[in-house]
Protein backbone atom coordinates (compact mmCIF):
# COMPACT_ATOMS: atom_id res chain seq x y z
CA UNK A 1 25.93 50.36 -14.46
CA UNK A 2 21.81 50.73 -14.21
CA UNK A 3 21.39 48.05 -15.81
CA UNK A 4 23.55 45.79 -13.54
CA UNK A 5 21.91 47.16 -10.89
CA UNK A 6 18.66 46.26 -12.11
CA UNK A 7 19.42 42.45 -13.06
CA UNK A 8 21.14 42.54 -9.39
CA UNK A 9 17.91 43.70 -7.98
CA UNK A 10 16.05 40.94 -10.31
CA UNK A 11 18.74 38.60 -9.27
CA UNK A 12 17.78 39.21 -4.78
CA UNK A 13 14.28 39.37 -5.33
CA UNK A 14 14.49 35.97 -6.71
CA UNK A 15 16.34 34.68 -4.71
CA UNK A 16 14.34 36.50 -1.44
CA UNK A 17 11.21 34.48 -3.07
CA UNK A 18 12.80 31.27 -3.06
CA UNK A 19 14.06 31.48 0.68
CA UNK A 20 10.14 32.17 1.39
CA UNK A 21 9.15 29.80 -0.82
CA UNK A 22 11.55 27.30 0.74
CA UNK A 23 11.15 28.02 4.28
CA UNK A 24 6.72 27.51 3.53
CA UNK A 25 7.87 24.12 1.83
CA UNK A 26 9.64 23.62 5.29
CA UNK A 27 6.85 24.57 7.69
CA UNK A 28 4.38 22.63 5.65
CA UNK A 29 6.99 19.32 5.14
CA UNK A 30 7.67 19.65 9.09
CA UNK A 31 3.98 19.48 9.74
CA UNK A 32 3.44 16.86 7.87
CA UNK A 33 6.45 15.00 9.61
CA UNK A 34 4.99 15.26 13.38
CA UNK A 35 1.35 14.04 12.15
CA UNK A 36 2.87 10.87 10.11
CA UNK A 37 4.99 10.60 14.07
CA UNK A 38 2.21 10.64 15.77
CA UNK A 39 0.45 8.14 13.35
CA UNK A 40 3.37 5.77 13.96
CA UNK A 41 3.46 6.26 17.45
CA UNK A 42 -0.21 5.11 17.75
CA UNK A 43 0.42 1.70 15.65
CA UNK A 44 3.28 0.98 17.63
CA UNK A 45 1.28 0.91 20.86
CA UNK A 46 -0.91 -0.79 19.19
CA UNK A 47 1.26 -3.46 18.06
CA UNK A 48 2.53 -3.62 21.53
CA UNK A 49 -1.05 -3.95 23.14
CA UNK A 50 -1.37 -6.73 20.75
CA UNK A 51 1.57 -8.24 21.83
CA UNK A 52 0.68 -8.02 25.49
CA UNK A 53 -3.00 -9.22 25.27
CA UNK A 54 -1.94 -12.62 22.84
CA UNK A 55 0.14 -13.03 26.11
CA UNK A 56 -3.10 -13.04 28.14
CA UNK A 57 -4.42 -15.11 25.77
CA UNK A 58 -2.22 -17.75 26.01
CA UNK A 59 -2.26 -17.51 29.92
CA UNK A 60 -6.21 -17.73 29.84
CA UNK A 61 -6.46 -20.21 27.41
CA UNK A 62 -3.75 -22.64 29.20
CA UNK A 63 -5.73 -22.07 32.56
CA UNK A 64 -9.14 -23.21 30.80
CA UNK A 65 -7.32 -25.63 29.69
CA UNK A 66 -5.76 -27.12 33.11
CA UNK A 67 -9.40 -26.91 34.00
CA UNK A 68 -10.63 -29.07 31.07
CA UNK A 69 -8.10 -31.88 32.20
CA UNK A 70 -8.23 -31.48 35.85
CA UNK A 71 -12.20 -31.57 35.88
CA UNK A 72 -12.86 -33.31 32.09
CA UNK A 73 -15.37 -30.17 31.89
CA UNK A 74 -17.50 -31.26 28.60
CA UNK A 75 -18.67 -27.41 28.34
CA UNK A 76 -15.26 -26.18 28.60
CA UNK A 77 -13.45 -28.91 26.19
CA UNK A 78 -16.59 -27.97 23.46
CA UNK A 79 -15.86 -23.93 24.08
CA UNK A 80 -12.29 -24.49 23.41
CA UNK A 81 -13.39 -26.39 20.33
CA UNK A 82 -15.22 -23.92 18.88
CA UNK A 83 -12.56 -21.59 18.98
CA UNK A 84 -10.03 -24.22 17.34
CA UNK A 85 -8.25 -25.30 20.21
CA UNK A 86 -8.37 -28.85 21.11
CA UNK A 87 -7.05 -30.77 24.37
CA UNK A 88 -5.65 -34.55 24.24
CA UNK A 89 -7.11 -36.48 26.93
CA UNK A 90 -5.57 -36.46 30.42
CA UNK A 91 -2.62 -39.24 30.55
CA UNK A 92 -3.94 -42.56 31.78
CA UNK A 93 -2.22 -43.48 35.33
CA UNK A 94 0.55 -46.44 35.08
CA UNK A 95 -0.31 -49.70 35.37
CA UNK A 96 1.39 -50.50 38.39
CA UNK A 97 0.16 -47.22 40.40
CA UNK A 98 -2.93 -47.63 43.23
C-alpha cells in the first residue's frame, strides 16, 4: 500500500509539472500570438495606405495630364516622361469644324 502511494504521489507531481509547464508554454505561445497581430495589423494598413495613395496617384497624374493636353505644356509632357508616362497628342479638330 506505501508503495502505491508513493508511485501515486510520483504519478501528481508529474502531472502538477506538466499543467505548469503547459500553462508557461501557453502564456509564452499567447504572447507571441498578439505581437505577430499586431505585426499584421500594421502591414495591413499599410497595404491599405498603399492602396489609397496609388489612387491619388492616378488622380494627380490624370490632372497633369489634362494639363499637358489642354496647355501642350513641354515641361509637363517631359516630367511625365521621365517618370514613364507618355501622352498622345491632343485629337486634331474635324475637317469640317470652324
Amino acid at each position: 500500500m506505501r508503495r502505491y502511494l508513493g508511485v501515486l504521489n510520483w504519478l501528481l507531481v508529474g502531472l502538477a509539472a506538466t499543467t505548469l509547464v503547459l500553462v508557461a508554454s501557453d502564456f509564452v505561445l499567447a504572447r507571441a500570438n498578439r505581437s505577430l497581430q499586431a505585426e499584421i495589423g500594421q502591414r495591413e494598413q499599410f497595404i491599405a495606405e498603399g492602396v489609397r495613395l496609388g489612387r491619388v496617384r492616378e488622380a494627380l497624374i490624370k490632372d497633369i495630364a489634362d494639363a499637358v493636353v489642354s496647355s501642350n505644356d513641354s515641361r509637363l509632357r517631359d516630367l511625365l516622361a521621365r517618370q514613364g508616362i507618355s501622352i498622345g497628342s491632343p485629337p486634331a479638330a474635324p475637317a469640317g469644324s470652324p
